[in-house]
C-alpha atoms as a PDB file:
ATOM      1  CA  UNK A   1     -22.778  88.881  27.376  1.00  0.00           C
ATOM      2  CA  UNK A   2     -25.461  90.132  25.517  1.00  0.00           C
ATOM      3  CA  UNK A   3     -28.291  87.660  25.596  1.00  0.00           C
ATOM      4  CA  UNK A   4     -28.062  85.197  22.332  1.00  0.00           C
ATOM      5  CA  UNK A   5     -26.340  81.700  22.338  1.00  0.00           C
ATOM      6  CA  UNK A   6     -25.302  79.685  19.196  1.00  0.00           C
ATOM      7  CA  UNK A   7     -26.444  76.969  20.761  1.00  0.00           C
ATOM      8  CA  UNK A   8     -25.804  74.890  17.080  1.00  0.00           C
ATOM      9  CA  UNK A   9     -25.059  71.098  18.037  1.00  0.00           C
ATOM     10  CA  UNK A  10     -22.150  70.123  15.883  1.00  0.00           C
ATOM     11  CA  UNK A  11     -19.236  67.645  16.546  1.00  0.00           C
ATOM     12  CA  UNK A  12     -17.467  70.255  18.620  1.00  0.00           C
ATOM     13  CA  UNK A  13     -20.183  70.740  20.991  1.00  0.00           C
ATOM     14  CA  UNK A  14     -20.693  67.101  21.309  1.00  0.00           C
ATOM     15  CA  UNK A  15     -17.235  66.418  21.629  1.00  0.00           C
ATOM     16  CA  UNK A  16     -17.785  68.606  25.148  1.00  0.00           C
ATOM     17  CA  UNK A  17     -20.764  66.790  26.042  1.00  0.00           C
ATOM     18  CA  UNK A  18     -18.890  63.738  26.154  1.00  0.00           C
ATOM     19  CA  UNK A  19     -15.997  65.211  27.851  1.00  0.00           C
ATOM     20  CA  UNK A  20     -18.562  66.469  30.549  1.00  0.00           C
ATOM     21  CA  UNK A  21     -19.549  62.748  31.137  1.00  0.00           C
ATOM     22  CA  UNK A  22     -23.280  62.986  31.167  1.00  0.00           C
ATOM     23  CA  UNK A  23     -24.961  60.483  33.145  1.00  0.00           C
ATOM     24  CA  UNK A  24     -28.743  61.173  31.764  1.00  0.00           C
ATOM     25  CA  UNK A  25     -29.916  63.435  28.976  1.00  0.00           C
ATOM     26  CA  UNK A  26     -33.184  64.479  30.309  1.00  0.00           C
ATOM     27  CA  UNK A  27     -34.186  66.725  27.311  1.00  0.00           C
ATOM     28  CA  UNK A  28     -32.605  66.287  24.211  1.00  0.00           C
ATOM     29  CA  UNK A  29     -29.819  69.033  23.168  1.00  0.00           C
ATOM     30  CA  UNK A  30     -31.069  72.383  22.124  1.00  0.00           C
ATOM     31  CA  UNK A  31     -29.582  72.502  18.257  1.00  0.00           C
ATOM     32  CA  UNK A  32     -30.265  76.630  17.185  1.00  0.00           C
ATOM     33  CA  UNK A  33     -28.101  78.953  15.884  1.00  0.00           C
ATOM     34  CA  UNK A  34     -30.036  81.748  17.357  1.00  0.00           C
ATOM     35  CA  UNK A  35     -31.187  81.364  20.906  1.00  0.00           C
ATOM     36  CA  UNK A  36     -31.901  84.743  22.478  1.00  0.00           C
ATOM     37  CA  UNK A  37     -32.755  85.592  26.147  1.00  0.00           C
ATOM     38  CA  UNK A  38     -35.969  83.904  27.826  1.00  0.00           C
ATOM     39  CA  UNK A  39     -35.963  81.345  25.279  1.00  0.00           C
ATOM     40  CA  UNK A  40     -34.906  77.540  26.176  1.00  0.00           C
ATOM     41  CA  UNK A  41     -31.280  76.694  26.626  1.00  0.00           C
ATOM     42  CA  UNK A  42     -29.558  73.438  27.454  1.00  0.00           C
ATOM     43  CA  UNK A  43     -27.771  73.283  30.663  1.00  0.00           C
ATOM     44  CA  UNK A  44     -25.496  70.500  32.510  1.00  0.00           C
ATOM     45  CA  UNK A  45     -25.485  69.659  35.778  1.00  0.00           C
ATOM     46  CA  UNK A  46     -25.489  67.445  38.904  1.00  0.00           C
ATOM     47  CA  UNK A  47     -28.156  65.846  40.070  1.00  0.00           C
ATOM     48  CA  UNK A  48     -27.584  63.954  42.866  1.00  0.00           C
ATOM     49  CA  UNK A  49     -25.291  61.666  41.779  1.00  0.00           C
ATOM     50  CA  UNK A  50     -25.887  62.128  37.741  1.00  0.00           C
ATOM     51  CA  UNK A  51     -24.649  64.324  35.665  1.00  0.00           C
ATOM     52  CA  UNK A  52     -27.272  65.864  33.822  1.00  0.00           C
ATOM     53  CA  UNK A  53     -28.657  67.208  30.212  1.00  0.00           C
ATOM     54  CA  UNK A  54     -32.097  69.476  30.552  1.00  0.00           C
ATOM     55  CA  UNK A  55     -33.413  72.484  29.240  1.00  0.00           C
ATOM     56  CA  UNK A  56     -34.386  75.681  30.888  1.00  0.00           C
ATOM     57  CA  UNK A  57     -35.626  79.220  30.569  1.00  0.00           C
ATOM     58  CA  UNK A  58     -32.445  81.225  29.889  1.00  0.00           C
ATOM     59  CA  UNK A  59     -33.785  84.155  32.891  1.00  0.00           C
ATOM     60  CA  UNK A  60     -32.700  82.695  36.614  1.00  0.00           C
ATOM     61  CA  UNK A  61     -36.334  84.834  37.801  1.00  0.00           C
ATOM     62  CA  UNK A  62     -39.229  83.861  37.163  1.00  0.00           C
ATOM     63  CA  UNK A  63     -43.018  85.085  37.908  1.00  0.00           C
ATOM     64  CA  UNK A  64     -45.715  82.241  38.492  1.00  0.00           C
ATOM     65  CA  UNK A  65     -48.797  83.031  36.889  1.00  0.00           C
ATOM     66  CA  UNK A  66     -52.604  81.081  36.958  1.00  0.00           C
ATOM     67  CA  UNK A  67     -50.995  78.218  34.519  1.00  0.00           C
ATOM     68  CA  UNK A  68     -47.306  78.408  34.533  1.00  0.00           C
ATOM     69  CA  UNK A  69     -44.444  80.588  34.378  1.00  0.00           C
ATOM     70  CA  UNK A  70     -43.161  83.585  32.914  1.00  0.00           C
ATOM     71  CA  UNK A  71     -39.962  85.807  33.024  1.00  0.00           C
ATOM     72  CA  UNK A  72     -39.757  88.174  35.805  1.00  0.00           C
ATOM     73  CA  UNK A  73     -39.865  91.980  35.441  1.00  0.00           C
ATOM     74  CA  UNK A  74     -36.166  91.876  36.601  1.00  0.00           C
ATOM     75  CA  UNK A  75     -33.672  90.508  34.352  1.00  0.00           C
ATOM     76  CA  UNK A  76     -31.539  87.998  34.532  1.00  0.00           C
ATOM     77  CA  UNK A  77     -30.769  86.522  32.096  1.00  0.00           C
ATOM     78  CA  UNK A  78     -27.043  87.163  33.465  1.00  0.00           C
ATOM     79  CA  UNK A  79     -25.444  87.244  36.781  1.00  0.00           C
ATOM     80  CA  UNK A  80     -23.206  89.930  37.582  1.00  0.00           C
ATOM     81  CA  UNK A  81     -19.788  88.553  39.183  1.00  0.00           C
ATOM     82  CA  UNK A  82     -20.177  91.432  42.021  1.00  0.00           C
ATOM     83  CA  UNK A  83     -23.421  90.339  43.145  1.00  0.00           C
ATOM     84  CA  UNK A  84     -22.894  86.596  43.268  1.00  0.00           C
ATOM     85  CA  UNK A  85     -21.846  86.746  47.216  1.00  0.00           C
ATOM     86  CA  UNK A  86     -24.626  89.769  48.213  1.00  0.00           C
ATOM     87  CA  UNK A  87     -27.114  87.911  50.796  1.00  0.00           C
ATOM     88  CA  UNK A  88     -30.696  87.989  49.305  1.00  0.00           C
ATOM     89  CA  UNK A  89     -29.722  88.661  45.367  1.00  0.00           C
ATOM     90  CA  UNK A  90     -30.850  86.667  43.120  1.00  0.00           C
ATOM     91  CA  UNK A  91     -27.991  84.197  42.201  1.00  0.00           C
ATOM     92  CA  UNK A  92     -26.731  84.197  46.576  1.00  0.00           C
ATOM     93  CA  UNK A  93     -28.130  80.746  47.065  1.00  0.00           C
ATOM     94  CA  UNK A  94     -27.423  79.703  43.477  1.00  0.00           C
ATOM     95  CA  UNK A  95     -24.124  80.376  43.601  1.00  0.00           C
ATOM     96  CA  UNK A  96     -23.552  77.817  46.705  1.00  0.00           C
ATOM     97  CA  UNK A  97     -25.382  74.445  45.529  1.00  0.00           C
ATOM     98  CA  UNK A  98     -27.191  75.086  42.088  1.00  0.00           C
ATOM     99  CA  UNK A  99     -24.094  75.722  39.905  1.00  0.00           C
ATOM    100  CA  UNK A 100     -24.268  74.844  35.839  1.00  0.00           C
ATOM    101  CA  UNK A 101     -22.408  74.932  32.904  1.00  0.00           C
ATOM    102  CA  UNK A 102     -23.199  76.045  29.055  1.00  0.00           C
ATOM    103  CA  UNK A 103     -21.699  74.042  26.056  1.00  0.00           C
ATOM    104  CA  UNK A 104     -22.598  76.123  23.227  1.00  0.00           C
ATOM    105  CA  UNK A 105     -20.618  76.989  20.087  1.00  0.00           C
ATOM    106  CA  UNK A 106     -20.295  80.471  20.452  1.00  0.00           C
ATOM    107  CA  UNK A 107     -22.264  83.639  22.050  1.00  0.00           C
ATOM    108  CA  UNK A 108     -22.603  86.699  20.976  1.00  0.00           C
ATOM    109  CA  UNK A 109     -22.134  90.187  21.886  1.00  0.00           C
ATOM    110  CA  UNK A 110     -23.479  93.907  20.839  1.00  0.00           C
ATOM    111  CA  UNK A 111     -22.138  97.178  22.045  1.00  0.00           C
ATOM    112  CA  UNK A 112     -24.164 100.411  22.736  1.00  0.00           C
ATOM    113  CA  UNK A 113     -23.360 104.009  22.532  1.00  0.00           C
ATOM    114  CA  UNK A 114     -26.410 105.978  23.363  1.00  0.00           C
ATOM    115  CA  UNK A 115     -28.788 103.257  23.781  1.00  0.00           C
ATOM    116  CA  UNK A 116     -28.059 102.668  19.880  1.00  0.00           C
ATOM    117  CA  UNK A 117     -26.319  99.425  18.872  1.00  0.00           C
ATOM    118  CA  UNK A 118     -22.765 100.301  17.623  1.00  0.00           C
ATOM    119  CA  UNK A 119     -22.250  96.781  16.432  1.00  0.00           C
ATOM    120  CA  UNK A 120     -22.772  93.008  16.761  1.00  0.00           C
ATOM    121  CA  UNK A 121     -20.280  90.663  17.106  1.00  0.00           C
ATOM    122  CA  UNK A 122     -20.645  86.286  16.901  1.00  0.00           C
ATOM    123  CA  UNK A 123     -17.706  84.587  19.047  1.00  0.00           C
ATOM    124  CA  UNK A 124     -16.765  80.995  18.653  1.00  0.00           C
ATOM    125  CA  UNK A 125     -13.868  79.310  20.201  1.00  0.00           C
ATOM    126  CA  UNK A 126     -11.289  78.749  17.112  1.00  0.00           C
ATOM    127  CA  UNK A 127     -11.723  74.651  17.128  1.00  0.00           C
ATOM    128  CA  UNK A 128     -14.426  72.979  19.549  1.00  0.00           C
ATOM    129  CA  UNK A 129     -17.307  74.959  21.877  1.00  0.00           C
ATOM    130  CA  UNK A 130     -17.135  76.966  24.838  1.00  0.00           C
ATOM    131  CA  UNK A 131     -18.015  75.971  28.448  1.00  0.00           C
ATOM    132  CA  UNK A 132     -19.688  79.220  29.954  1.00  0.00           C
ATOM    133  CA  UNK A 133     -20.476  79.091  33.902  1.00  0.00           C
ATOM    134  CA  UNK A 134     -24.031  79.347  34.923  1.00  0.00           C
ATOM    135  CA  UNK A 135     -26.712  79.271  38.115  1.00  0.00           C
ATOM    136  CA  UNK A 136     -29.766  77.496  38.098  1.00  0.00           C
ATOM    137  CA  UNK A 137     -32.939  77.346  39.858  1.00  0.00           C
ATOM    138  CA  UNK A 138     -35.980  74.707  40.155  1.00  0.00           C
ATOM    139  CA  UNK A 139     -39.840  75.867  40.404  1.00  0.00           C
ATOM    140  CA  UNK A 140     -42.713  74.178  41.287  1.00  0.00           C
ATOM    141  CA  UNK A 141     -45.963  75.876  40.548  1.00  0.00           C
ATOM    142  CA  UNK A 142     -48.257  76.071  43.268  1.00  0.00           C
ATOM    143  CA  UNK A 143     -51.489  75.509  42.158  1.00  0.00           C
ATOM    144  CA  UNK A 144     -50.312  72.900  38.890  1.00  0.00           C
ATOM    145  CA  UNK A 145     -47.246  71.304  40.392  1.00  0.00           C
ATOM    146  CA  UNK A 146     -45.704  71.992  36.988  1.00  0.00           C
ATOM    147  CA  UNK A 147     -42.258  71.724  38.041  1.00  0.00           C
ATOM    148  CA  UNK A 148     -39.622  73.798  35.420  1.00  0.00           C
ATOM    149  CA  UNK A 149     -36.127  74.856  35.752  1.00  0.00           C
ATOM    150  CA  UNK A 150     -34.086  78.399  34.857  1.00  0.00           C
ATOM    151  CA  UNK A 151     -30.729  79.309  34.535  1.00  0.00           C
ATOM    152  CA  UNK A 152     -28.633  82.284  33.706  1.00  0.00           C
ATOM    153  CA  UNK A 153     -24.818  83.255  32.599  1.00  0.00           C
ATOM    154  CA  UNK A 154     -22.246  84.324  34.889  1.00  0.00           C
ATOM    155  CA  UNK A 155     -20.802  87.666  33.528  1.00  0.00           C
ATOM    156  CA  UNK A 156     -17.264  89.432  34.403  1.00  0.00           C
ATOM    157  CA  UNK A 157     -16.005  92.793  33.795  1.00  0.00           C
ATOM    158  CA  UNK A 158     -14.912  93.499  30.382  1.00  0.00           C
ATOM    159  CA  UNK A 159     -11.106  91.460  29.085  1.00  0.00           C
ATOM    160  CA  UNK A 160      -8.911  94.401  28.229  1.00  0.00           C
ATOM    161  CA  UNK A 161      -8.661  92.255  24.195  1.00  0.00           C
ATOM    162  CA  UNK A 162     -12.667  92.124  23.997  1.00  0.00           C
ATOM    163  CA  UNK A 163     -12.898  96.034  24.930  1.00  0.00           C
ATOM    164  CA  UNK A 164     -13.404  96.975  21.190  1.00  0.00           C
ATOM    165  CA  UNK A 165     -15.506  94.396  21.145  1.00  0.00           C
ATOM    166  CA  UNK A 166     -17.946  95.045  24.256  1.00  0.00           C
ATOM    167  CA  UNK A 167     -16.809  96.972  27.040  1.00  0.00           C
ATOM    168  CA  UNK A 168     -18.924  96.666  29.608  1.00  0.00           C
ATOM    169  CA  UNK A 169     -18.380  92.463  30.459  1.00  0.00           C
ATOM    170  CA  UNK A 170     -17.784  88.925  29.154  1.00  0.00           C
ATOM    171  CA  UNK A 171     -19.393  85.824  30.399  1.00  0.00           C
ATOM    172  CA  UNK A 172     -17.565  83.563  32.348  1.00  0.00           C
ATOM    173  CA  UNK A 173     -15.862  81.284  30.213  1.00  0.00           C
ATOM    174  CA  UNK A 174     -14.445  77.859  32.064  1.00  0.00           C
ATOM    175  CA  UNK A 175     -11.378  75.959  31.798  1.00  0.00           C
ATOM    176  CA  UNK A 176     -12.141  72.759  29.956  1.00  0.00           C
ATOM    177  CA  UNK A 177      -9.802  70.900  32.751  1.00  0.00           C
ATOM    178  CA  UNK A 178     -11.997  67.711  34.894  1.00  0.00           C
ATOM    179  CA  UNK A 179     -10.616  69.696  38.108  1.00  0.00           C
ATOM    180  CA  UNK A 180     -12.775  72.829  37.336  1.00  0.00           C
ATOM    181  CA  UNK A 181     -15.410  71.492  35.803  1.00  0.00           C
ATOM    182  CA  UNK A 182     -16.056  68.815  38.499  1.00  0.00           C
ATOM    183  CA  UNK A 183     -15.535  71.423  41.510  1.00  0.00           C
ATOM    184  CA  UNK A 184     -17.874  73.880  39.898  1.00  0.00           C
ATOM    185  CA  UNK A 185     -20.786  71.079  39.320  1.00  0.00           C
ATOM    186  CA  UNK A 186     -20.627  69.068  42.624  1.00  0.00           C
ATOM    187  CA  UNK A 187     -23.623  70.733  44.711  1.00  0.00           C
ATOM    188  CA  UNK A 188     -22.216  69.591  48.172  1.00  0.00           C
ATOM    189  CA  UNK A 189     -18.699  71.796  47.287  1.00  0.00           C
ATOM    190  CA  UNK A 190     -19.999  75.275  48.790  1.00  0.00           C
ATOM    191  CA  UNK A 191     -16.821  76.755  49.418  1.00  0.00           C
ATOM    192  CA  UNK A 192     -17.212  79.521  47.026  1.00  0.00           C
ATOM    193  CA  UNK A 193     -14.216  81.452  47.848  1.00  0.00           C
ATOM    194  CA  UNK A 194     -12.059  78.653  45.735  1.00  0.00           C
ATOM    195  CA  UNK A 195     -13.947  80.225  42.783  1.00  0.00           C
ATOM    196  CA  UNK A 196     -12.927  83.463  43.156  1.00  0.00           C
ATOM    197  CA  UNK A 197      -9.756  83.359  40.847  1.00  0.00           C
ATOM    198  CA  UNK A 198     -12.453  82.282  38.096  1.00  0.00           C
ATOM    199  CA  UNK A 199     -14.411  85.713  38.517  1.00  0.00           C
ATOM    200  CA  UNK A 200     -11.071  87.508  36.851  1.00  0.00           C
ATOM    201  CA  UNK A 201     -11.647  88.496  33.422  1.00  0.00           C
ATOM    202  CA  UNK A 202      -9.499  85.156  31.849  1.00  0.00           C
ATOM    203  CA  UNK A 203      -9.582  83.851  28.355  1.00  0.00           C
ATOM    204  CA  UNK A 204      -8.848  80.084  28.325  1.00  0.00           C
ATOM    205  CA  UNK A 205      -8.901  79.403  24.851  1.00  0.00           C
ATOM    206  CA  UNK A 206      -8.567  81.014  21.455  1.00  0.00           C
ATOM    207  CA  UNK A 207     -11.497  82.837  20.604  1.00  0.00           C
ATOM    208  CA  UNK A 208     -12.843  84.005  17.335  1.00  0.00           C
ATOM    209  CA  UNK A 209     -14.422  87.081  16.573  1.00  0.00           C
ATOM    210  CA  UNK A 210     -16.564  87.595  13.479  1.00  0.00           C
ATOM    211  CA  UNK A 211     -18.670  90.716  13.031  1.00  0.00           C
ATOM    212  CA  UNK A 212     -21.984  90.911  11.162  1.00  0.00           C
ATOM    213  CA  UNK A 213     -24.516  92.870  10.185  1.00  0.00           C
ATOM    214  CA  UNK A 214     -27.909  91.531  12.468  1.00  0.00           C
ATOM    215  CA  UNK A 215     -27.930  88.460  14.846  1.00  0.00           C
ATOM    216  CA  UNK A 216     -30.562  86.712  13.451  1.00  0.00           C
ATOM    217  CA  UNK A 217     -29.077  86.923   9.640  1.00  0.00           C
ATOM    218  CA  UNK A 218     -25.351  87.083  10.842  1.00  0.00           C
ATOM    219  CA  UNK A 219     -24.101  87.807   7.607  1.00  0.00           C
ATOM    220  CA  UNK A 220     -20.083  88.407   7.941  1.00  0.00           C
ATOM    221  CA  UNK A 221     -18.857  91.836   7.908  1.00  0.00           C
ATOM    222  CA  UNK A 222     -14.799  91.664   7.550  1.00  0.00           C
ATOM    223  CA  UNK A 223     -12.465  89.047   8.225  1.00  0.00           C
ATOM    224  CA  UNK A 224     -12.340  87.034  11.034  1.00  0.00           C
ATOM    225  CA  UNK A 225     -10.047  88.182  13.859  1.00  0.00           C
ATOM    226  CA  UNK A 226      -8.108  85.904  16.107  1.00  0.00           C
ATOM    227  CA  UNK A 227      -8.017  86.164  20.457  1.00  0.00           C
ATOM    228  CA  UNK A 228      -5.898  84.273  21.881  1.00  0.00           C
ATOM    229  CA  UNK A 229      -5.953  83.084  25.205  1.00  0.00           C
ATOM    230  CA  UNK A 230      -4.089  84.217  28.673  1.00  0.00           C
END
């Protein structure tokens, strides 16, 4: 997962917002075709008991400074799989009662050889959106009271069909099923170890892969080409 959403807001992401049952849209939708890293992203979740649109800074750490916030030095804009259940990381407490979800159209990914990109990829699913698994986190500034919230992706080691694609990991991509999705929002359900089968490289739906030439032109290189789902 390499740090830019298509977080465009067309009929198939809406048809997962409505499947998602929002309660309250605090912020309205996020509709870009190019949100990178430390930039706004819409999130759902549970909030007591709503279900919840609002927007956050796509890096879980954050630095308070005189006036607000910034991104920390560390980043996390992702959240490795492996770290998720190491006491004191940053996604630990997360992980147990601060659980999100992405609906997005597609993400995109970019593989390195030498510190060099090799080659950028946009993935979509083939009909609808994709739910991606998050963690969030609230702030309050201390001297402002400016209260603002942050999120970040839950990534998995690499599927053995995206490996020519990027081969270091792919973002956690959720089953579309109420039974997931309602387990993986509810805030009081901190038995964690019934999400372990989820932190398995899985794809749950077809996926398309279209290469280009830069992310923020994404002019198509080749022909589209087809992953289907486990």
């Amino acid at each position: 997962m390499c740090g830019r959403f298509n977080a465009t807001f067309d009929s198939g992401v809406k048809k997962l917002y409505t499947r998602l049952k929002i309660n309250k849209i605090i912020d309205k939708p996020i509709d870009k075709r190019f949100v990178k890293a430390a930039e706004n992203v819409s999130i759902v979740r549970n909030k007591g008991l709503s279900r919840v649109v609002e927007n956050a800074v796509w890096w879980l750490l954050l630095e308070e400074t005189e006036s607000g916030f910034k991104p920390s030095q560390y980043t996390s804009f992702n959240t490795r799989y492996d770290k998720l259940n190491t006491r004191k990381s940053a996604g630990y407490q997360a992980y147990r009662n601060s659980r999100c979800v992405f609906a997005v159209k597609g993400f995109g990914e970019t593989e390195f050889v030498n510190n060099k990109p090799l080659h950028y990829f946009d993935m979509a699913d083939e009909n609808d959106g994709l739910l991606l698994g998050g963690l969030c986190r609230d702030w309050i500034h201390n001297r402002t009271g400016e209260k603002i919230t942050s999120c970040s992706v839950i990534t998995l080691p690499p599927h053995k069909k995206l490996r020519h694609i990027h081969s270091k990991a792919m973002p956690l991509i959720l089953k579309q099923d109420d039974e997931t999705i309602n387990h993986w929002l509810n805030n009081e359900f901190n038995n964690v170890e019934a999400f372990s089968p989820l932190l398995h490289p899985n794809i749950p739906q077809n996926i398309i892969a279209q290469k280009i030439d830069k992310p923020m032109r994404y002019n198509t290189i080749g022909l589209k080409e087809l992953i289907e789902k486990d």
